[in-house]
N, C-alpha and C. Protein backbone atom coordinates (compact mmCIF):
# COMPACT_ATOMS: atom_id res chain seq x y z
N UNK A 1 0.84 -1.19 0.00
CA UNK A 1 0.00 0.00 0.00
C UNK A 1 0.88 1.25 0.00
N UNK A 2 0.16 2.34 -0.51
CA UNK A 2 1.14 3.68 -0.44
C UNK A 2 0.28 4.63 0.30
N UNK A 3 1.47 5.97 0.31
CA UNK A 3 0.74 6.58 0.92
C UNK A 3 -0.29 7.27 0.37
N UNK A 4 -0.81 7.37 -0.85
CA UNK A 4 -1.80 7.58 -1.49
C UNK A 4 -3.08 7.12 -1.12
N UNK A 5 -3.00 5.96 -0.69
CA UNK A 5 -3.95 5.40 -0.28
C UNK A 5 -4.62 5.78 1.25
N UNK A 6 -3.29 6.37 2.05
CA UNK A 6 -3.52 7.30 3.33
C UNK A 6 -4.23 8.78 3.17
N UNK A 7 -3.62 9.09 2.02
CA UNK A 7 -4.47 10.25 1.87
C UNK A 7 -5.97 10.28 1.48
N UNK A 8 -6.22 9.64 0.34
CA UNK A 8 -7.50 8.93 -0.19
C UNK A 8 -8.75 9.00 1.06
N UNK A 9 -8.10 7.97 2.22
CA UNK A 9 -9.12 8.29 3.86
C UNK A 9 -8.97 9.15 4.50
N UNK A 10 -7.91 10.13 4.94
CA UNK A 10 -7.96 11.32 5.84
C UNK A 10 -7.54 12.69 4.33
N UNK A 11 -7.61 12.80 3.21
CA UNK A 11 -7.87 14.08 3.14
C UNK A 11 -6.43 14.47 2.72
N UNK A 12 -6.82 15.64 1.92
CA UNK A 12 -5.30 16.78 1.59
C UNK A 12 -4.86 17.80 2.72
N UNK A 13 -5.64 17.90 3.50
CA UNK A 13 -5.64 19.20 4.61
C UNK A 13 -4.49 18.94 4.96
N UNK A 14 -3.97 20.08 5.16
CA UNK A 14 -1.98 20.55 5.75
C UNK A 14 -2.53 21.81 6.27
N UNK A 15 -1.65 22.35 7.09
CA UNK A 15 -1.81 23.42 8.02
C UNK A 15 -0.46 23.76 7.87
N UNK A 16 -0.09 25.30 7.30
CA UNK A 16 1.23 25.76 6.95
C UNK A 16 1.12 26.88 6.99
N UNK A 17 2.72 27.76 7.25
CA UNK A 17 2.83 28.79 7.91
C UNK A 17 4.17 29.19 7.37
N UNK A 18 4.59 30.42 7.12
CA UNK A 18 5.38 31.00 6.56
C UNK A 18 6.80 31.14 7.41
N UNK A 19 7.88 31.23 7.24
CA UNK A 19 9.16 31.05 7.60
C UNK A 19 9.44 32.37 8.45
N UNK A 20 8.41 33.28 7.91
CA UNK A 20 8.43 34.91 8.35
C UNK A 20 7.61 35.11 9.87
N UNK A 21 6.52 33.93 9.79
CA UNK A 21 5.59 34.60 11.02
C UNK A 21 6.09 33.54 12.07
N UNK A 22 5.69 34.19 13.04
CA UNK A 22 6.14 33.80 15.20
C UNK A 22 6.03 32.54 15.14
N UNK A 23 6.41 32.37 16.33
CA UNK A 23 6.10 31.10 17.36
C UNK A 23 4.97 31.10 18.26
N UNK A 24 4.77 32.53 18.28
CA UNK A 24 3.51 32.26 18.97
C UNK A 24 2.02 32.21 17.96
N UNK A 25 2.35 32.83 16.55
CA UNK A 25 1.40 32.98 15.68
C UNK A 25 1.20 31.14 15.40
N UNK A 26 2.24 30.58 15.66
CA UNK A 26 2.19 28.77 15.01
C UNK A 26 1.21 28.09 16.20
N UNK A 27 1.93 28.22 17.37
CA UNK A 27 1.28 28.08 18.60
C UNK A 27 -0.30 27.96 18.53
N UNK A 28 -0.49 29.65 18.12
CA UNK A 28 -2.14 28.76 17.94
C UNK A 28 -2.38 28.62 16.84
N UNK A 29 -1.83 28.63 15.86
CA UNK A 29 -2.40 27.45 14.83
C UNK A 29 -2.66 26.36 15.35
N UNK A 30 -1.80 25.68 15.81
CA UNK A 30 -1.48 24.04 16.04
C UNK A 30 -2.53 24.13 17.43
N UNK A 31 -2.77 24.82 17.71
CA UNK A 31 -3.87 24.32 19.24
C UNK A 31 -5.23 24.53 18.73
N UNK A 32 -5.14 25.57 17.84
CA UNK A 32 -6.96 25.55 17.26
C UNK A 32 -7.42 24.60 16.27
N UNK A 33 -6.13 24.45 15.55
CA UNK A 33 -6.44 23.02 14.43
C UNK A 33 -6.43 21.43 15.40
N UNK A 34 -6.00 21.53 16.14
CA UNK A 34 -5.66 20.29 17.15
C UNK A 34 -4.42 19.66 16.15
N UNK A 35 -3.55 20.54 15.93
CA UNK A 35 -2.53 19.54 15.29
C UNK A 35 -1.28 19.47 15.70
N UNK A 36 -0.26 18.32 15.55
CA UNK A 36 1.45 18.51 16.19
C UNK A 36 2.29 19.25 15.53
N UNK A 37 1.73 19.63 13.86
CA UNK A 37 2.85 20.03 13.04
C UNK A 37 2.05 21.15 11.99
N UNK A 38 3.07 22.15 11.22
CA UNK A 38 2.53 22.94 10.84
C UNK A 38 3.87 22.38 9.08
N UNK A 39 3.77 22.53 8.34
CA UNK A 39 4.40 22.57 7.54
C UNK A 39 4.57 24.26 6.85
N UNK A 40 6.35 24.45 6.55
CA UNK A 40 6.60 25.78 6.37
C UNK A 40 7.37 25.82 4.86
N UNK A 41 6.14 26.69 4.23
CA UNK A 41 6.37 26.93 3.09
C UNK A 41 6.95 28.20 2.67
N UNK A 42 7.14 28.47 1.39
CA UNK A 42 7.90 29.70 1.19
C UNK A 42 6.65 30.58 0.15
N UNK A 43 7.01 32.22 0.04
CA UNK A 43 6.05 32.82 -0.67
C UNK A 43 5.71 31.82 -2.80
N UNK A 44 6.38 30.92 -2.84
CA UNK A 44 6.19 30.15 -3.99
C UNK A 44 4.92 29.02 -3.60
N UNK A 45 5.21 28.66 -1.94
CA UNK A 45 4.24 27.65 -1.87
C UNK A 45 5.48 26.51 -1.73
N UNK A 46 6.85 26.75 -2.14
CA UNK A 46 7.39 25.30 -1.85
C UNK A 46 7.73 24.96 -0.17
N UNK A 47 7.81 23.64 0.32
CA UNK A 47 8.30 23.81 1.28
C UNK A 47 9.68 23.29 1.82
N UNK A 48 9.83 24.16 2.89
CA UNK A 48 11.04 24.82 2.96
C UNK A 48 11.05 24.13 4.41
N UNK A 49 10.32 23.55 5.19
CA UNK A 49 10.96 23.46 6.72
C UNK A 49 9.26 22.64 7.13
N UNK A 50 9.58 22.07 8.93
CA UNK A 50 8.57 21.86 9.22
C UNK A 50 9.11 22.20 10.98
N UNK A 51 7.38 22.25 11.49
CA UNK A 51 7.66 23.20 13.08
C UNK A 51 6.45 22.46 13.77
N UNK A 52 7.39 22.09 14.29
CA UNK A 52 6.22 20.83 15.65
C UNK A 52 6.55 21.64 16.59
N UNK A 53 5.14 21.11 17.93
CA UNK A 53 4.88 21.45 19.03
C UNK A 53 6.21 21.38 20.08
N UNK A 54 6.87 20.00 19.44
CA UNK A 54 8.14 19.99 20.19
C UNK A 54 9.63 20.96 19.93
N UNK A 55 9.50 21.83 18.54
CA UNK A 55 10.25 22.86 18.11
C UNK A 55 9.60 24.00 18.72
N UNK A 56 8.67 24.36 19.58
CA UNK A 56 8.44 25.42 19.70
C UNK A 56 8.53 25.45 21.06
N UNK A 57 8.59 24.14 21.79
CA UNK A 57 8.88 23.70 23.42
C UNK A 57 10.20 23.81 23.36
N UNK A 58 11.10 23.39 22.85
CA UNK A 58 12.62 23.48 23.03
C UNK A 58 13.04 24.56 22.53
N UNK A 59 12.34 25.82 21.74
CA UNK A 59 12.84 27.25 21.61
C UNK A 59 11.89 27.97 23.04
N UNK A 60 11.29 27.57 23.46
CA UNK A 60 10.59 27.97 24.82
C UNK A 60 12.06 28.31 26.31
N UNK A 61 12.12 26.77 26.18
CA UNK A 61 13.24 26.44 27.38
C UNK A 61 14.48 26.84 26.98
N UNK A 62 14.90 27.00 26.12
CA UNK A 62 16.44 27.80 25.38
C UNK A 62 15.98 29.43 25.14
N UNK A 63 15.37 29.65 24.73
CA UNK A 63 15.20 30.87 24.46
C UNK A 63 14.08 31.71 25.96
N UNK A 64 13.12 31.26 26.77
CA UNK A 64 12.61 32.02 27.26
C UNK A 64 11.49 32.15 26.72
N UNK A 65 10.59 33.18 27.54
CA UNK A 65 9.42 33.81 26.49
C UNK A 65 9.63 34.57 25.39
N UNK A 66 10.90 35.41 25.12
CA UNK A 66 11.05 35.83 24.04
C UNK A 66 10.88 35.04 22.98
N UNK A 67 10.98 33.53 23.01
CA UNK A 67 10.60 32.60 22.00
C UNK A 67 9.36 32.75 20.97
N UNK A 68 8.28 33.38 21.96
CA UNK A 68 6.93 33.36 21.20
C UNK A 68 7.16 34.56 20.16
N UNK A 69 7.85 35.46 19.93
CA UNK A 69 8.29 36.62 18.85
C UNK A 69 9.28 35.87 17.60
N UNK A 70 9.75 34.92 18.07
CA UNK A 70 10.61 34.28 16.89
C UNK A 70 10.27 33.73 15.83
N UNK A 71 11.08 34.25 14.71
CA UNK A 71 10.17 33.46 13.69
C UNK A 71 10.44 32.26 13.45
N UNK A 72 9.63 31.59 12.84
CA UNK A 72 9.54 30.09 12.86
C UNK A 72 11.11 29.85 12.23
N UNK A 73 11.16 30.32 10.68
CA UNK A 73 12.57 29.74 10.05
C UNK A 73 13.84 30.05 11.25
N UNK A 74 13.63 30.97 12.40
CA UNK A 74 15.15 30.25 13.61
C UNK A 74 14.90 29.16 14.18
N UNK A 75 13.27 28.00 14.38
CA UNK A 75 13.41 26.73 15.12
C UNK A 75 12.99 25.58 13.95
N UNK A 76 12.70 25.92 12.77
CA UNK A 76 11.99 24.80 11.69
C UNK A 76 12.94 23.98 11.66
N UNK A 77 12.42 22.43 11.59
CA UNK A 77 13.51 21.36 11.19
C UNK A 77 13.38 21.72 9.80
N UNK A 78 14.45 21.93 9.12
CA UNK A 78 14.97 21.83 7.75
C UNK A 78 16.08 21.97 6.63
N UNK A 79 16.34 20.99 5.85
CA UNK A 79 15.45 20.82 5.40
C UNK A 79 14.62 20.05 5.77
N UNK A 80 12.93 19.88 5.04
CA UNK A 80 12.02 19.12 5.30
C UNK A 80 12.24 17.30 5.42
N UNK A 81 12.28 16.37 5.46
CA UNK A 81 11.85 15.18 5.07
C UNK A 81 10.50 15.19 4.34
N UNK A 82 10.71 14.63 3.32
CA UNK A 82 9.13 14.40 3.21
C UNK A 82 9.18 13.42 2.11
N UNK A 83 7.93 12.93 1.74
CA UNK A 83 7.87 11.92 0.45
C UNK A 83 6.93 11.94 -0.69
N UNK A 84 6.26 10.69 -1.15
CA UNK A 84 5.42 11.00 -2.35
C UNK A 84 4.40 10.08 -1.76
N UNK A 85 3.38 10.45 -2.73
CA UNK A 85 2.31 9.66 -2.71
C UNK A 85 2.63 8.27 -3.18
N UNK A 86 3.44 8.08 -4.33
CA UNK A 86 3.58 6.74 -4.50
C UNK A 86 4.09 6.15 -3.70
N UNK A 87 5.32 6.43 -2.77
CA UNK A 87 6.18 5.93 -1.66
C UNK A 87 4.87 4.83 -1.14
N UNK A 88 5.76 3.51 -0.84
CA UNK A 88 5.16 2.76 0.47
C UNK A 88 5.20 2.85 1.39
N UNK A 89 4.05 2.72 2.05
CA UNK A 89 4.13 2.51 3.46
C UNK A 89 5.00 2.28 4.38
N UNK A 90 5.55 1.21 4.51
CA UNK A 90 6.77 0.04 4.96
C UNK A 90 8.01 1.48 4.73
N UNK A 91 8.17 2.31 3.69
CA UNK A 91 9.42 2.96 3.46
C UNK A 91 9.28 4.09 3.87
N UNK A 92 8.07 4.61 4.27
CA UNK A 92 7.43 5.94 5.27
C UNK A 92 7.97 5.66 6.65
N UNK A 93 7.55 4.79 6.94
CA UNK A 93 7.70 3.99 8.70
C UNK A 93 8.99 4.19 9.06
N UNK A 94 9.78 3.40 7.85
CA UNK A 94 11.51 3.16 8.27
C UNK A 94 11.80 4.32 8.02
N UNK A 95 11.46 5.31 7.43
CA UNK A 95 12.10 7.11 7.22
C UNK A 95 11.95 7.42 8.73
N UNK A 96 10.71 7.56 9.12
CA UNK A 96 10.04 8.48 10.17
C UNK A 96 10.68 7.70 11.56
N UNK A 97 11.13 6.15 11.42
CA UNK A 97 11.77 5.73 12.48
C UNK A 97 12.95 5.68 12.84
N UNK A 98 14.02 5.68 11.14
CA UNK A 98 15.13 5.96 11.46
C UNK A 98 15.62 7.36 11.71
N UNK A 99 14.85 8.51 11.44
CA UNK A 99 14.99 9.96 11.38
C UNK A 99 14.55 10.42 12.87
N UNK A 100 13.67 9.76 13.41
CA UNK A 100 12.81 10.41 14.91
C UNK A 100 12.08 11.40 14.55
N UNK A 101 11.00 11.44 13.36
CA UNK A 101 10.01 12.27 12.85
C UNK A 101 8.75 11.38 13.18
N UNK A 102 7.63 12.46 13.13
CA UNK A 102 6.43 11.97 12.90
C UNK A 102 5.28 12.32 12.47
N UNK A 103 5.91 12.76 11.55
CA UNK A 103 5.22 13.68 10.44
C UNK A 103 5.77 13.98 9.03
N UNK A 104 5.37 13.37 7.81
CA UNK A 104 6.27 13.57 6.71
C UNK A 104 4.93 14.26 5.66
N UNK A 105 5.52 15.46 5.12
CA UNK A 105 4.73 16.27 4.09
C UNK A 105 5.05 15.12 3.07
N UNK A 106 4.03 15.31 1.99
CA UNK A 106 3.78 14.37 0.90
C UNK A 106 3.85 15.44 -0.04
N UNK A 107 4.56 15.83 -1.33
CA UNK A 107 4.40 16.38 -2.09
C UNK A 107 5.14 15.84 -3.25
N UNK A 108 4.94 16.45 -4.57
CA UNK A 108 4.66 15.29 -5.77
C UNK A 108 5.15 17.19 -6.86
N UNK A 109 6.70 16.72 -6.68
CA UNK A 109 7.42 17.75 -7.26
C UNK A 109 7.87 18.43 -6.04
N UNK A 110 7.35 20.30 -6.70
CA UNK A 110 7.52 20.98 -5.57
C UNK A 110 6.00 21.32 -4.76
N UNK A 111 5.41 20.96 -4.96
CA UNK A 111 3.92 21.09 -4.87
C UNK A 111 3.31 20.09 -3.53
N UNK A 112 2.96 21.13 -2.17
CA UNK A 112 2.75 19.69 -1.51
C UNK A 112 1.22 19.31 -1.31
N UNK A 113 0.91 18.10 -1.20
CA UNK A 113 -0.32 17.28 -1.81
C UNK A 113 -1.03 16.99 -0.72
N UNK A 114 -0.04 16.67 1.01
CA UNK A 114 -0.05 16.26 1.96
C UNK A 114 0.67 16.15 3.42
N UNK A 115 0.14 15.37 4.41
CA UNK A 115 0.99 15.03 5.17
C UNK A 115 0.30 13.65 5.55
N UNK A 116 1.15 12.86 6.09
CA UNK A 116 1.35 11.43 6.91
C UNK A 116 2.02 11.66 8.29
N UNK A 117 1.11 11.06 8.97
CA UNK A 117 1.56 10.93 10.01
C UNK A 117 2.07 9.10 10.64
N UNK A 118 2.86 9.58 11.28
CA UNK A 118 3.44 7.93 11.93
C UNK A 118 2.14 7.56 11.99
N UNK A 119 1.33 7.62 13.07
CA UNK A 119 -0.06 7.45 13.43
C UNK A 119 -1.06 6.78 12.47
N UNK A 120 -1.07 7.56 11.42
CA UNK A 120 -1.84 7.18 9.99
C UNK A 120 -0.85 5.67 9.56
N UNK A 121 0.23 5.87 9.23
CA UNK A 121 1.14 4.71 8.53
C UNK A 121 0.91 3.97 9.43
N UNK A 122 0.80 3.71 10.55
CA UNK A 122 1.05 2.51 11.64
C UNK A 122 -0.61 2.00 11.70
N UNK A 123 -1.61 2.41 11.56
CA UNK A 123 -2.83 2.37 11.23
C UNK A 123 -3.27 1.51 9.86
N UNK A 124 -2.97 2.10 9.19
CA UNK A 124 -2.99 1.39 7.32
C UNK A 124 -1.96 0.04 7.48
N UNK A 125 -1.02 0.00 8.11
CA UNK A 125 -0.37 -1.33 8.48
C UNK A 125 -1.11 -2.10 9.39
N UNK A 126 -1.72 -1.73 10.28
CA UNK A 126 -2.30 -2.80 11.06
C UNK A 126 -3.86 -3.13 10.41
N UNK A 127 -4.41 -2.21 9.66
CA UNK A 127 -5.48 -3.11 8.55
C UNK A 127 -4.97 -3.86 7.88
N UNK A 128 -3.30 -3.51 7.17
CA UNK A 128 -3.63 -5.04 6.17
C UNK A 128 -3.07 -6.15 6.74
N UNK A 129 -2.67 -5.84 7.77
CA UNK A 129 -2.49 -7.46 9.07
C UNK A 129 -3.57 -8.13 9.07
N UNK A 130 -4.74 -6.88 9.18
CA UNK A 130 -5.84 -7.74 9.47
C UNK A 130 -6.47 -8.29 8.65
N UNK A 131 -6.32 -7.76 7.61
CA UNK A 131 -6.96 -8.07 6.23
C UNK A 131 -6.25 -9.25 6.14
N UNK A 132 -5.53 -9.45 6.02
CA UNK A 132 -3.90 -10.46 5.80
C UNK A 132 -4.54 -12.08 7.42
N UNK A 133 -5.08 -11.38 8.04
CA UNK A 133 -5.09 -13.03 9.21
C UNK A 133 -6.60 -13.21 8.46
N UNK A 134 -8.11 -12.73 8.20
CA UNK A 134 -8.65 -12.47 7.91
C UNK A 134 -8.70 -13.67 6.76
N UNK A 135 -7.83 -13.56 5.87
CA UNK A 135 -7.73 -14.71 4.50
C UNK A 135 -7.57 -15.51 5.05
N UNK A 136 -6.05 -15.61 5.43
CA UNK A 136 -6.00 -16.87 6.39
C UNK A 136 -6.62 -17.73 7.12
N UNK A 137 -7.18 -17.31 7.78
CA UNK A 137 -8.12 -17.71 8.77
C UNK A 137 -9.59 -18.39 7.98
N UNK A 138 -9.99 -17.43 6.71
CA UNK A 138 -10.67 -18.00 5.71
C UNK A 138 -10.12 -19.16 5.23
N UNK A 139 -9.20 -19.51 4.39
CA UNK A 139 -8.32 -20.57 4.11
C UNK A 139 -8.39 -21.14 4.97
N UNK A 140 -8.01 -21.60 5.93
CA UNK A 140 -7.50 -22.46 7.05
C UNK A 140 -9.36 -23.13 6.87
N UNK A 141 -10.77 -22.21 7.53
CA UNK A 141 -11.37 -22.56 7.69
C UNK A 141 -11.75 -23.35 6.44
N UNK A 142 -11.63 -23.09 5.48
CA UNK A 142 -12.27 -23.94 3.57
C UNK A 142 -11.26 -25.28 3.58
N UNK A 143 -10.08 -25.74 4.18
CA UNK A 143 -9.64 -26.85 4.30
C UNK A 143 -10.29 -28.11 4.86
């Protein structure tokens, strides 16, 4: 399965924010959307960086409250990681596990299409387990 197929059930929606505006302007993004990550694009639309809840906690405790005035491009991880829609599953997982991400934008060129979350990939893997004992278990029973 790919991640195409992740998007297909949860949707194109990305939540992104410019390299120019705060930490505190991201802040509530990510608390009113209920989300961990904001993806940071540039005035083209490409992207350029990404800024989790945990980049804006560790410019908190290093920096102070002055943190919430900073703009995002001084704490964005980037460059980005990210992948394609065609990418598999299985090769999303091992990115996001060997990297310590959990969140990979999906875009298809420079153009982004999406995001995946660990959450989502680890989800779509444990359906086709199930799908996968499911036969089996069919088989086994038609013997």
């Amino acid at each position: 399965m790919s991640v195409e197929t992740i998007l297909k059930n949860k949707g194109n929606n990305v939540f992104t924010v410019r390299p120019e505006h705060s930490l505190g302007e991201t802040a509530i993004l990510l608390s009113t959307k209920k989300v961990g990550v904001a993806v940071v694009c540039d005035n083209k639309g490409k992207v350029v960086g990404v800024v989790s809840e945990r980049d804006i906690v560790k410019a908190l405790a290093q920096y102070g409250k002055g943190a919430i005035e900073m703009a995002v491009r001084n704490v964005m991880s980037s460059p980005a990681l990210t992948c394609k829609a065609s990418d598999q599953v299985k090769k999303v997982l091992e990115i996001m596990t060997d990297k310590r991400v959990r969140h990979l934008p999906v875009v298809d060129g420079d153009e982004l299409v999406g995001i995946v979350s660990i959450g989502d990939a680890v989800n779509l893997r444990l359906q086709q387990a199930q799908a996968e004992v499911g036969v089996l278990r069919d088989f086994a029973v038609s013997r």
